[in-house]
N, C-alpha and C. Protein backbone atom coordinates (compact mmCIF):
# COMPACT_ATOMS: atom_id res chain seq x y z
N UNK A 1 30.02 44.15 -16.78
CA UNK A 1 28.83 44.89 -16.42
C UNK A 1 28.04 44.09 -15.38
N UNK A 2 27.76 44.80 -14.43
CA UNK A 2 26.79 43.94 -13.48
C UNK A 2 25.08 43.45 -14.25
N UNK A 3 24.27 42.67 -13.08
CA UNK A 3 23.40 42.37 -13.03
C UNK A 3 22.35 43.40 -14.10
N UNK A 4 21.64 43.38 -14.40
CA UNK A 4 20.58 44.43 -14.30
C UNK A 4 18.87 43.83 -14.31
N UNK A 5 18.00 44.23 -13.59
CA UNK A 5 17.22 43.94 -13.40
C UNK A 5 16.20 44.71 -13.49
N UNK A 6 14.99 43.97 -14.30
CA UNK A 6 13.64 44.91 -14.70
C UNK A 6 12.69 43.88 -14.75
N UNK A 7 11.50 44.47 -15.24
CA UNK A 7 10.29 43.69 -15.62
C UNK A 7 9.48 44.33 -16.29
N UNK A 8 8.99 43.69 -17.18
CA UNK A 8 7.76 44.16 -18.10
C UNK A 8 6.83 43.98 -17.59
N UNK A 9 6.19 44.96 -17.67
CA UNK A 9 4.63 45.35 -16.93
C UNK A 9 3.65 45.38 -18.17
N UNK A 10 2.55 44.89 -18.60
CA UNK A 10 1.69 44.57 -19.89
C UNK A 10 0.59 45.45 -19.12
N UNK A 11 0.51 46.14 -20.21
CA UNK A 11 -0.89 47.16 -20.08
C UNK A 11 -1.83 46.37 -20.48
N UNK A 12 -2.81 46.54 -19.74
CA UNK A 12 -4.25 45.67 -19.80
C UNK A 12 -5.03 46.53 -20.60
N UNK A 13 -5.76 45.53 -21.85
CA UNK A 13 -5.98 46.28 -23.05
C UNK A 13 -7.05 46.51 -23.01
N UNK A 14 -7.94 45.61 -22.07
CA UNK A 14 -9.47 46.11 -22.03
C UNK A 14 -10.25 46.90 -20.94
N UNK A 15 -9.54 48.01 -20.85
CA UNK A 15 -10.02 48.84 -20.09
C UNK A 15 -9.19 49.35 -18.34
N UNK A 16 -9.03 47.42 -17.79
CA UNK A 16 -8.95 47.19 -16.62
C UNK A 16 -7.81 47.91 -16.00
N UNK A 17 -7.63 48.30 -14.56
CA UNK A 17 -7.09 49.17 -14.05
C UNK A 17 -5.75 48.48 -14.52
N UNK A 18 -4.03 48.60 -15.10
CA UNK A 18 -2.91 48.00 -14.88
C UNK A 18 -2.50 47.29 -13.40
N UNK A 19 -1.39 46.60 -13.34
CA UNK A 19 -0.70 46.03 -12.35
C UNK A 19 -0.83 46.96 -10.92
N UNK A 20 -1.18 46.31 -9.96
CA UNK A 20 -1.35 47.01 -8.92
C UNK A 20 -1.57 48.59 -8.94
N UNK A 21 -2.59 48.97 -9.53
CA UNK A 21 -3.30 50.38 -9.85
C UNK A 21 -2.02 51.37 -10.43
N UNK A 22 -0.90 51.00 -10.89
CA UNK A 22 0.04 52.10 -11.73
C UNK A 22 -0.14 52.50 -13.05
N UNK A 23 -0.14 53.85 -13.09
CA UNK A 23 -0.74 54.21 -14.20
C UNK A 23 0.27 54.55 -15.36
N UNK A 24 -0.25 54.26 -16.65
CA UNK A 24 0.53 54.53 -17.79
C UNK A 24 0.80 55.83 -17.82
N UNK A 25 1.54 56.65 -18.24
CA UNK A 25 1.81 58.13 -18.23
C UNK A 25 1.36 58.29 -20.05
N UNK A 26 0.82 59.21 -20.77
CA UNK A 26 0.27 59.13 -21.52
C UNK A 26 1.44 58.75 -23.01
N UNK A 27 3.05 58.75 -22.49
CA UNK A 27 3.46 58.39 -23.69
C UNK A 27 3.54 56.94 -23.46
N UNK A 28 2.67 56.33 -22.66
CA UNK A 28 2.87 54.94 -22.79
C UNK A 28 1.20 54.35 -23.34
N UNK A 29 0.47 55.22 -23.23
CA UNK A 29 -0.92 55.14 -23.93
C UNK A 29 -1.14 54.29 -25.05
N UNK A 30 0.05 54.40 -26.22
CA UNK A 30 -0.05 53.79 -27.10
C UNK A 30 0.46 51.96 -27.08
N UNK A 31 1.35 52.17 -26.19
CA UNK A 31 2.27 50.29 -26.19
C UNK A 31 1.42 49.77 -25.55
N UNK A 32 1.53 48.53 -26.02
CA UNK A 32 1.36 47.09 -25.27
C UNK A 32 1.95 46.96 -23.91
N UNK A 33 3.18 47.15 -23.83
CA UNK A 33 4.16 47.29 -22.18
C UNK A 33 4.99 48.63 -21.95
N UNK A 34 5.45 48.26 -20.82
CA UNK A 34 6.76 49.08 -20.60
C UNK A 34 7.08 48.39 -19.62
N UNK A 35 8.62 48.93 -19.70
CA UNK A 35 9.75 48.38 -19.17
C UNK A 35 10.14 49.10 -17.30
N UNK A 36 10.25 48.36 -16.29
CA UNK A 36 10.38 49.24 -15.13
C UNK A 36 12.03 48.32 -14.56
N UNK A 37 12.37 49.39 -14.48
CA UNK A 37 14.05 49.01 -14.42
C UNK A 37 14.95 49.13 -15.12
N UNK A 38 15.58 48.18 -15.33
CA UNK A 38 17.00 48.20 -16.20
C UNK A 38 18.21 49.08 -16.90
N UNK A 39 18.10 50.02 -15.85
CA UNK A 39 19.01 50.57 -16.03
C UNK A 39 20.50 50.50 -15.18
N UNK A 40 21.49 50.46 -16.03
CA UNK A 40 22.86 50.62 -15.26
C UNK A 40 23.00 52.09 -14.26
N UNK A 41 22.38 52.90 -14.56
CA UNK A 41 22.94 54.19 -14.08
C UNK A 41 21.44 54.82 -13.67
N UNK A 42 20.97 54.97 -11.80
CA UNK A 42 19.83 55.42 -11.60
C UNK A 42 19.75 56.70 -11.51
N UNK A 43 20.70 57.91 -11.26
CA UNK A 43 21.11 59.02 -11.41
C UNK A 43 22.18 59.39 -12.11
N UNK A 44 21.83 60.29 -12.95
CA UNK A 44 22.83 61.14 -14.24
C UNK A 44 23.29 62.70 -13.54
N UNK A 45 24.41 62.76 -13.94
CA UNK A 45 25.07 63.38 -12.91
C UNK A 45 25.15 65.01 -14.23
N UNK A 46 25.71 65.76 -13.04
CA UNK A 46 25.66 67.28 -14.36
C UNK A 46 26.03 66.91 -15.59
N UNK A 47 27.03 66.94 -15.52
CA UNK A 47 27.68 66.07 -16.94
C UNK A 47 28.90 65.34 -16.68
N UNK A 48 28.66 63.92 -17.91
CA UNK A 48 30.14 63.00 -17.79
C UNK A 48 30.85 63.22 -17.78
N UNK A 49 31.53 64.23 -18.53
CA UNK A 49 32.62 64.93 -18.86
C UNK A 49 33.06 65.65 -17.62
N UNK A 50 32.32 66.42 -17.30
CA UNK A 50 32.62 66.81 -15.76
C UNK A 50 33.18 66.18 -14.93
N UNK A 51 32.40 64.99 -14.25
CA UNK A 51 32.64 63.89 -14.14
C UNK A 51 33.93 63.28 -14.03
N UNK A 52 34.19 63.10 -14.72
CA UNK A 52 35.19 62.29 -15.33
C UNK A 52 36.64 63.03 -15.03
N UNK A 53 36.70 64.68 -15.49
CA UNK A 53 37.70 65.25 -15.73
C UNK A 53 38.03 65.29 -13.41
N UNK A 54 37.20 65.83 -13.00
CA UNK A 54 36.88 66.09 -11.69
C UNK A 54 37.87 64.17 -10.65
N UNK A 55 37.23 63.95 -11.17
CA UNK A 55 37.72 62.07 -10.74
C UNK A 55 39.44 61.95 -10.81
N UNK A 56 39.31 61.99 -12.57
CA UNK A 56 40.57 61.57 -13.08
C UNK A 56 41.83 62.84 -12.22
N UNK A 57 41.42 63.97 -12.60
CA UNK A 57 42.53 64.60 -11.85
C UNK A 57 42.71 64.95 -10.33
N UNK A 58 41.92 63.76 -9.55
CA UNK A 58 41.91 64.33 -8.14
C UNK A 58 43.10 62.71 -8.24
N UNK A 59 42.59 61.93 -8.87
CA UNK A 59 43.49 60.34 -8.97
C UNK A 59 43.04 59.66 -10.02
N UNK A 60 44.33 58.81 -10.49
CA UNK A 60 44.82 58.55 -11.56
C UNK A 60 43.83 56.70 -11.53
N UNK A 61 44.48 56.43 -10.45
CA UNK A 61 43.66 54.92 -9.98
C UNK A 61 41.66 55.22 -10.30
N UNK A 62 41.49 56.26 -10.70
CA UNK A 62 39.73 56.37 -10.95
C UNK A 62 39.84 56.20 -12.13
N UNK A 63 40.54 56.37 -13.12
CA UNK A 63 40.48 55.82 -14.61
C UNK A 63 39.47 54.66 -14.89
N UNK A 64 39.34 53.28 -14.45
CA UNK A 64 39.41 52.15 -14.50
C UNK A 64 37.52 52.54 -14.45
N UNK A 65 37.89 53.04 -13.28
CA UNK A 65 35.83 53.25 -12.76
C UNK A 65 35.59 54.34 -13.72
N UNK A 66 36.33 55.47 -14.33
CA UNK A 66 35.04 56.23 -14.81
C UNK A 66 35.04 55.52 -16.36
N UNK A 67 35.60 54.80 -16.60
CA UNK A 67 35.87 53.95 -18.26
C UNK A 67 34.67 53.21 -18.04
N UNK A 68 34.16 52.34 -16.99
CA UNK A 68 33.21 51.38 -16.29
C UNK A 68 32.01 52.35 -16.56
N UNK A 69 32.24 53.24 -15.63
CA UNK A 69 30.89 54.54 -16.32
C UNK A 69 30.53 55.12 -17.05
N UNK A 70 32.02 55.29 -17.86
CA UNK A 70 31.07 55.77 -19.35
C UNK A 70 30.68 54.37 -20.08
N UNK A 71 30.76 53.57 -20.54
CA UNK A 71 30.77 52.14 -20.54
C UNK A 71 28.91 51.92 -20.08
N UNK A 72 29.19 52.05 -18.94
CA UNK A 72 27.56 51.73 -18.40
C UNK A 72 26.41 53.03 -19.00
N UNK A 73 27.14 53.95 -18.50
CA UNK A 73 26.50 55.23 -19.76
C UNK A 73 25.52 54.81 -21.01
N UNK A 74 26.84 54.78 -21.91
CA UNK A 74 26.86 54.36 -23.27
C UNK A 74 25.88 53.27 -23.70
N UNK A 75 25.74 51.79 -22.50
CA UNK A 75 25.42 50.91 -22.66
C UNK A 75 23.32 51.06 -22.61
N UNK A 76 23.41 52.03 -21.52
CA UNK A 76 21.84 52.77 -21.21
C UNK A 76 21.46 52.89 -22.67
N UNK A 77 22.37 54.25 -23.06
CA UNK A 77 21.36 54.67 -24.23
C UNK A 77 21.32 53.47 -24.99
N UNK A 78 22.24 52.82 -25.59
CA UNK A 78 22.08 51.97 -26.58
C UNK A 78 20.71 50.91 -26.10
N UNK A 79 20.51 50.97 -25.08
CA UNK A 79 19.38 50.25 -24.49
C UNK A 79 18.04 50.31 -24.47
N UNK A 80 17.81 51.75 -24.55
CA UNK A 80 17.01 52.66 -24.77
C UNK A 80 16.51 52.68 -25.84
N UNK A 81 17.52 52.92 -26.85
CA UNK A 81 17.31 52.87 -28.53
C UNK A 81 17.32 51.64 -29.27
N UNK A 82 16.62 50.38 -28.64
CA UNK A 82 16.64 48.99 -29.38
C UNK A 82 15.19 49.01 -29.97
N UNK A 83 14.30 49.49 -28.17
CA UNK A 83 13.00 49.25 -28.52
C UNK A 83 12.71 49.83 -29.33
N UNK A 84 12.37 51.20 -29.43
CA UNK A 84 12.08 52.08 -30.85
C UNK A 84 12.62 51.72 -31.90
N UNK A 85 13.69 50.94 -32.24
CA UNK A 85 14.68 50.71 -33.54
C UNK A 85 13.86 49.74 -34.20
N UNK A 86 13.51 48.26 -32.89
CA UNK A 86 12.74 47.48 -33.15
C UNK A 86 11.29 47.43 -33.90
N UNK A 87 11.25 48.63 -33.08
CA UNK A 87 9.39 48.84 -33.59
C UNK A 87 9.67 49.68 -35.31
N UNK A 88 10.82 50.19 -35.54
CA UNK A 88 11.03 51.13 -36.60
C UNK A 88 11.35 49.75 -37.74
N UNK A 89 12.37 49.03 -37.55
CA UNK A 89 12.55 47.49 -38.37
C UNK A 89 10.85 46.85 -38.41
N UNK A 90 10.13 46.46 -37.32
CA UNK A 90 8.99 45.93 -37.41
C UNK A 90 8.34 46.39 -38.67
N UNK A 91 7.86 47.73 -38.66
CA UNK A 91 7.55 48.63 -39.35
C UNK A 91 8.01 48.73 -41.05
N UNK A 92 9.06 49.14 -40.76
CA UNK A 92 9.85 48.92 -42.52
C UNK A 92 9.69 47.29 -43.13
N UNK A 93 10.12 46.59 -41.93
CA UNK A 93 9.87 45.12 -42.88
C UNK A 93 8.23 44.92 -43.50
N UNK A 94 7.52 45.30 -42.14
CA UNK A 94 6.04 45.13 -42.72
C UNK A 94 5.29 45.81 -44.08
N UNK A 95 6.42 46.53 -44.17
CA UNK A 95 5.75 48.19 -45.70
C UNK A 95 6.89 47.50 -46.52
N UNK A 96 7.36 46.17 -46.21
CA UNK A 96 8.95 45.85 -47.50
C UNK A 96 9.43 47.15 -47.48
N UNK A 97 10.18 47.67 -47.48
CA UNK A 97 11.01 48.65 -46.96
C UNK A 97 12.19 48.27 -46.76
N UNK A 98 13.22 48.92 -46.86
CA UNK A 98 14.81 48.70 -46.61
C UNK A 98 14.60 49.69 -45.05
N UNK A 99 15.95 48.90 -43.84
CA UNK A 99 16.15 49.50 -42.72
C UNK A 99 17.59 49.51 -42.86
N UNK A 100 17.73 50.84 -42.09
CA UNK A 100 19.39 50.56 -41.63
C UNK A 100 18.87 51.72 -41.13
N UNK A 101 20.54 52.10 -40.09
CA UNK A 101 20.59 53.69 -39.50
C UNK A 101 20.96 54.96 -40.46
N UNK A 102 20.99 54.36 -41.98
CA UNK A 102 21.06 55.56 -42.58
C UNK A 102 20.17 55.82 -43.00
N UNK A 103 18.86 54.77 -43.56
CA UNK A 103 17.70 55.19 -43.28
C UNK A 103 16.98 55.76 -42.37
N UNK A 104 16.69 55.41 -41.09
CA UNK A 104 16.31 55.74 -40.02
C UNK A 104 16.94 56.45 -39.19
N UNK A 105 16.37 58.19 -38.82
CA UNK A 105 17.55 58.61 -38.06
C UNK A 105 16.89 58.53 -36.44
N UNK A 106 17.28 60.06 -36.29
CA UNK A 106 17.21 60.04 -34.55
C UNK A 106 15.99 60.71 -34.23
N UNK A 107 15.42 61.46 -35.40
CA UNK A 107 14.49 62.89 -35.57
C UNK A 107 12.92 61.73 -36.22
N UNK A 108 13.55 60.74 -37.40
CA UNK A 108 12.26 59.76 -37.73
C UNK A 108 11.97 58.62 -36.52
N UNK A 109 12.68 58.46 -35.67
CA UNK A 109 12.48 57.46 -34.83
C UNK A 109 11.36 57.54 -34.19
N UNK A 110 10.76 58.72 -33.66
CA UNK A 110 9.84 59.47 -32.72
C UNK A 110 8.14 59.04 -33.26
N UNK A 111 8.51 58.58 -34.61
CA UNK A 111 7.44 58.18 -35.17
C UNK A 111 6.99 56.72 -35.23
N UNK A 112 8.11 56.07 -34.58
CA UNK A 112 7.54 54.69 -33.99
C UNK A 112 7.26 54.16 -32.31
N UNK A 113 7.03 55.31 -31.74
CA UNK A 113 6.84 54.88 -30.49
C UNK A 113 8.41 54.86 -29.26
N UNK A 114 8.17 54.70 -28.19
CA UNK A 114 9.27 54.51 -27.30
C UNK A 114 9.25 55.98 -27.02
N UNK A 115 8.63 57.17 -26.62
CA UNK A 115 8.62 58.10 -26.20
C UNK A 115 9.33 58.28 -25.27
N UNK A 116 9.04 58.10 -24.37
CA UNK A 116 9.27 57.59 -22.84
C UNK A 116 11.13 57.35 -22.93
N UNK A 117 11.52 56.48 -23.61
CA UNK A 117 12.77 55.82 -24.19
C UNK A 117 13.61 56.98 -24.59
N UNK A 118 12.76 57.55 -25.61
CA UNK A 118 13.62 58.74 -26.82
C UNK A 118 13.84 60.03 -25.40
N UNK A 119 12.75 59.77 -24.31
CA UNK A 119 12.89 61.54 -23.27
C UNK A 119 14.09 61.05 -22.88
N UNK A 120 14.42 59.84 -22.42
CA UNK A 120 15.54 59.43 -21.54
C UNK A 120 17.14 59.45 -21.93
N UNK A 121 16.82 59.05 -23.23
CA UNK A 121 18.23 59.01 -24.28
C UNK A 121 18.34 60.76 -24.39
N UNK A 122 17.80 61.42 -24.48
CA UNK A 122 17.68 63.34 -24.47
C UNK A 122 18.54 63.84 -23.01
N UNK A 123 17.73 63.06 -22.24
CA UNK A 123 18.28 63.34 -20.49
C UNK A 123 19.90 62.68 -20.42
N UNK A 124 20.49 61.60 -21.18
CA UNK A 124 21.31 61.31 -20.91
C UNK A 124 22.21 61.88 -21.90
N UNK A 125 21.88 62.40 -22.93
CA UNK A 125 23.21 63.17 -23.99
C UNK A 125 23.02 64.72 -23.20
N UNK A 126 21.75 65.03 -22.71
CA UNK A 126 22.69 66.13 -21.82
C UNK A 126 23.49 66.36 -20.70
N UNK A 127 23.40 65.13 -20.19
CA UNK A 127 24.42 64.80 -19.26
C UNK A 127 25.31 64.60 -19.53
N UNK A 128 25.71 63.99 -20.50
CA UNK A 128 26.70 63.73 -21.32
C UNK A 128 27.74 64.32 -21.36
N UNK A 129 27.47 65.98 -22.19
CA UNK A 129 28.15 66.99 -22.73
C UNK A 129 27.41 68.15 -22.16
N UNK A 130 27.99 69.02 -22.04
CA UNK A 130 27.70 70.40 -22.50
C UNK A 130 27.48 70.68 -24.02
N UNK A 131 28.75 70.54 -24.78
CA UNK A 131 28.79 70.55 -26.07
C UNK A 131 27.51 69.73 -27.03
N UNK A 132 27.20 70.80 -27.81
CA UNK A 132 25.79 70.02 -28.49
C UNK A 132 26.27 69.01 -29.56
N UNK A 133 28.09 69.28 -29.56
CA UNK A 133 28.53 68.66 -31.20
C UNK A 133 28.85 67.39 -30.67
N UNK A 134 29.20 67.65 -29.24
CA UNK A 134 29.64 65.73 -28.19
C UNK A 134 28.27 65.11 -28.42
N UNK A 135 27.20 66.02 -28.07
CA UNK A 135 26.01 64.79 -27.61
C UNK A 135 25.66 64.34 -28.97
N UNK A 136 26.16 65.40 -30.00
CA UNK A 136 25.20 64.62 -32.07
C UNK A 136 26.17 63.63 -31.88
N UNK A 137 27.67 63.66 -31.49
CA UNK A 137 28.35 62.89 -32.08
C UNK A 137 28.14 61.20 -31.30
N UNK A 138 28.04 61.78 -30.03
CA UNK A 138 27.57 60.16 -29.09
C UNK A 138 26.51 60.01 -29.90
N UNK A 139 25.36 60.43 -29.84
CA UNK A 139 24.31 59.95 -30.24
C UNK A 139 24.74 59.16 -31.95
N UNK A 140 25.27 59.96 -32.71
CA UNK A 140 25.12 59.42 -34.01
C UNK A 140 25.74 58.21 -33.61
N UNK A 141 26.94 57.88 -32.81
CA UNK A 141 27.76 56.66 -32.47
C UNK A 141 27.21 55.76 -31.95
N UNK A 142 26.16 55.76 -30.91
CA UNK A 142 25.37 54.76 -30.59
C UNK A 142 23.94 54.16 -31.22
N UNK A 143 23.53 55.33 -31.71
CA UNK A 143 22.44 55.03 -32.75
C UNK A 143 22.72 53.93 -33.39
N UNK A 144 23.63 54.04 -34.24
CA UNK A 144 24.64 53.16 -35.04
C UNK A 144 24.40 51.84 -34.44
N UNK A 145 25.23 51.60 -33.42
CA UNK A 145 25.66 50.17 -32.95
C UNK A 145 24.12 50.21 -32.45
N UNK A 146 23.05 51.02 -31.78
CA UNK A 146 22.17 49.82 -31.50
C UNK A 146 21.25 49.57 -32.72
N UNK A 147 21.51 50.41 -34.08
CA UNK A 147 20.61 49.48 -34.75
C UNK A 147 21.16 48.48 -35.78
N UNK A 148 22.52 48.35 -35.85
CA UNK A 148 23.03 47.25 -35.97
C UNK A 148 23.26 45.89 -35.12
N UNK A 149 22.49 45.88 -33.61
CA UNK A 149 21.91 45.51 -32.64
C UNK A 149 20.50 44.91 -33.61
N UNK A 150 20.03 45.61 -33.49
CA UNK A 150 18.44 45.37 -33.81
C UNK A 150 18.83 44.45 -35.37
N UNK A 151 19.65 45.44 -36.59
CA UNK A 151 19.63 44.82 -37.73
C UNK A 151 20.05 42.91 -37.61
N UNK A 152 21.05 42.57 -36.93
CA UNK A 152 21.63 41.63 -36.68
C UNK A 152 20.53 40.18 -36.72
N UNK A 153 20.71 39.72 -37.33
CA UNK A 153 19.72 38.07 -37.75
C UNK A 153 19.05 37.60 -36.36
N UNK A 154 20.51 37.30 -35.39
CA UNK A 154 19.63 36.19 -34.43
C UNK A 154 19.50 37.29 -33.04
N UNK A 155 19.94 38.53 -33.09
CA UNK A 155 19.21 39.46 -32.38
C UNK A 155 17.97 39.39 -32.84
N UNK A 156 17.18 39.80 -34.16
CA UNK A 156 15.96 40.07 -34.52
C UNK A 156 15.28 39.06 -34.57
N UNK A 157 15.68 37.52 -33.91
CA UNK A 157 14.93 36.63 -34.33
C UNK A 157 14.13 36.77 -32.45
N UNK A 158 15.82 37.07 -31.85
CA UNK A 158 15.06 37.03 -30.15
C UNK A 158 14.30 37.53 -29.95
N UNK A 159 14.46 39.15 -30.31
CA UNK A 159 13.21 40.28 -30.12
C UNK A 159 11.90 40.11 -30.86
N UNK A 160 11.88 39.71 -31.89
CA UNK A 160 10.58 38.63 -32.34
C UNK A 160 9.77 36.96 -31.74
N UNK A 161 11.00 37.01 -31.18
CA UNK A 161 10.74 35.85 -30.02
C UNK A 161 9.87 36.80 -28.44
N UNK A 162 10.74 37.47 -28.50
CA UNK A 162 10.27 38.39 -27.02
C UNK A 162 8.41 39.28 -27.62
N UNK A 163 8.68 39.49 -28.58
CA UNK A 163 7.47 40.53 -28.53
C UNK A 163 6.26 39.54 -29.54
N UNK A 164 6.52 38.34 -29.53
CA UNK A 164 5.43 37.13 -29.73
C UNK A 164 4.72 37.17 -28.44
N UNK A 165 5.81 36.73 -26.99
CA UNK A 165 5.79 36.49 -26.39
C UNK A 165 5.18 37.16 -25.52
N UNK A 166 5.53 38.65 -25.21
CA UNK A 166 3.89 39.77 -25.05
C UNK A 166 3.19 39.64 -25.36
N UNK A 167 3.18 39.48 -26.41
CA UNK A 167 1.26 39.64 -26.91
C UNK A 167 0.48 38.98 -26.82
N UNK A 168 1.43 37.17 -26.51
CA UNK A 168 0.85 36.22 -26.16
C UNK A 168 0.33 36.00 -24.94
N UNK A 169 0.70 36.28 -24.07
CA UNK A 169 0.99 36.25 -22.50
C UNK A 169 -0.17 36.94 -22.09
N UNK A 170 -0.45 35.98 -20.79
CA UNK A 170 -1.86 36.57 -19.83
C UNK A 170 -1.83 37.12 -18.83
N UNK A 171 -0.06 37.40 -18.80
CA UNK A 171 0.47 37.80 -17.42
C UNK A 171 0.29 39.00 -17.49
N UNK A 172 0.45 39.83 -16.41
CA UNK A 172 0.43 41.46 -15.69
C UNK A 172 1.75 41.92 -15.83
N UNK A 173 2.66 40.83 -15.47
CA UNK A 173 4.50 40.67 -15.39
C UNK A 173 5.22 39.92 -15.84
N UNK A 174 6.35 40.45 -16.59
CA UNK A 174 7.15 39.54 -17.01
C UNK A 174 8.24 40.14 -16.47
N UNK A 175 8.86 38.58 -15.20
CA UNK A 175 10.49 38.84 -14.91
C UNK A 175 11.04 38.95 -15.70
N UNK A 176 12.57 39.63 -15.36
CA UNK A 176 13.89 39.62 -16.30
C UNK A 176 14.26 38.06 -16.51
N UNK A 177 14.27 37.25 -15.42
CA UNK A 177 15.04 35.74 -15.77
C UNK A 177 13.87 35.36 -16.88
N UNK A 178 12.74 35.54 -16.95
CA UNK A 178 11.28 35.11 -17.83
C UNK A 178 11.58 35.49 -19.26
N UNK A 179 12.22 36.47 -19.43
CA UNK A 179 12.82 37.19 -20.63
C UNK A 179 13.62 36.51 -20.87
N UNK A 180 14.74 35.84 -20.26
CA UNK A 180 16.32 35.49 -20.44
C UNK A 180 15.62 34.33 -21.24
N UNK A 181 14.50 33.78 -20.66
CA UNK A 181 14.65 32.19 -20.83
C UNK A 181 13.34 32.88 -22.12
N UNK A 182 13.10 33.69 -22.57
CA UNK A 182 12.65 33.54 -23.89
C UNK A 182 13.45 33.78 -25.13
N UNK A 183 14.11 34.48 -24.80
CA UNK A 183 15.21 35.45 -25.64
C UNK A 183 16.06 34.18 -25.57
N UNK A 184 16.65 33.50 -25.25
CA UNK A 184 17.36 31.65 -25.16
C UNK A 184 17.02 30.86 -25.61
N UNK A 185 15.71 30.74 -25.96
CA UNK A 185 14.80 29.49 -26.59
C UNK A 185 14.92 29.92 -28.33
């Protein structure tokens, strides 16, 4: 997978205009940050499947790249669905609560924030499929692995490392390498 590159932008809590006058869109009203970048894939195409079938049978040698794309696909949403998972674990641990993805589905998630996140993961299972039973079934499949992502010990110790590290911070911005080297420590 290539590079990917973003930055966290910290909403300024007391009032003051954000980072160079950009404005929160109101499902970001509620967070501390958001995320500008990081995605593998900047345009979603009609659908993958389309896609894919269109590629593969014009040539056989496109296999390799559209495996790479669904791959980078796949890798979005699961990307998408950490933060909200995170804030949903935050949450359950704080109420002692048991987490997993059979607790937590796709429909309760919405109730911890990542709006913004949850529209995007929507935009990309309909790209996905046509079929509504492809996009439950991707979705239930990645749900899965990213909150066994999130469940995972020294994943949850980073992202508790990372979101110390917001709240602590006096900055406007946080680079991606700024992240690497917190999420490392």
């Amino acid at each position: 997978m290539p590079p990917v590159f973003f930055q966290i932008i910290i909403k300024q809590m007391n009032g003051a205009p954000d980072y160079e006058g950009s404005t929160f869109q109101s499902s970001h009203d509620a967070g501390v940050a958001r995320v500008d970048g990081g995605r593998l894939i900047q345009s979603l195409p009609y659908t993958v499947d389309g896609l894919a079938h269109k590629l593969i049978d014009r040539n056989d040698a496109m296999m390799p790249l559209v495996k790479d794309y669904i791959t980078a696909f796949e890798a979005d949403i699961i990307n998408l669905l950490v933060g909200p998972l995170a804030e949903a674990k935050y949450v359950h641990e704080r109420d002692n609560e048991p987490f997993g993805h059979q607790l937590v589905n796709w429909h309760t998630l919405e109730n911890y924030g990542g709006d913004s996140d949850l529209a995007l993961v929507r935009e990309y299972l309909q790209s996905f499929s046509a079929s509504t039973e492809r996009q439950e079934g991707k979705l239930d499949e990645l749900f899965a692995t990213a909150c066994n992502f999130v469940i995972d010990a020294s994943n949850w110790q980073a992202i508790t490392r990372l979101a110390n590290y917001i709240l602590d911070t006096d900055k406007a911005i946080i680079s991606c390498e700024e992240v690497v080297s917190v999420i490392a420590s």
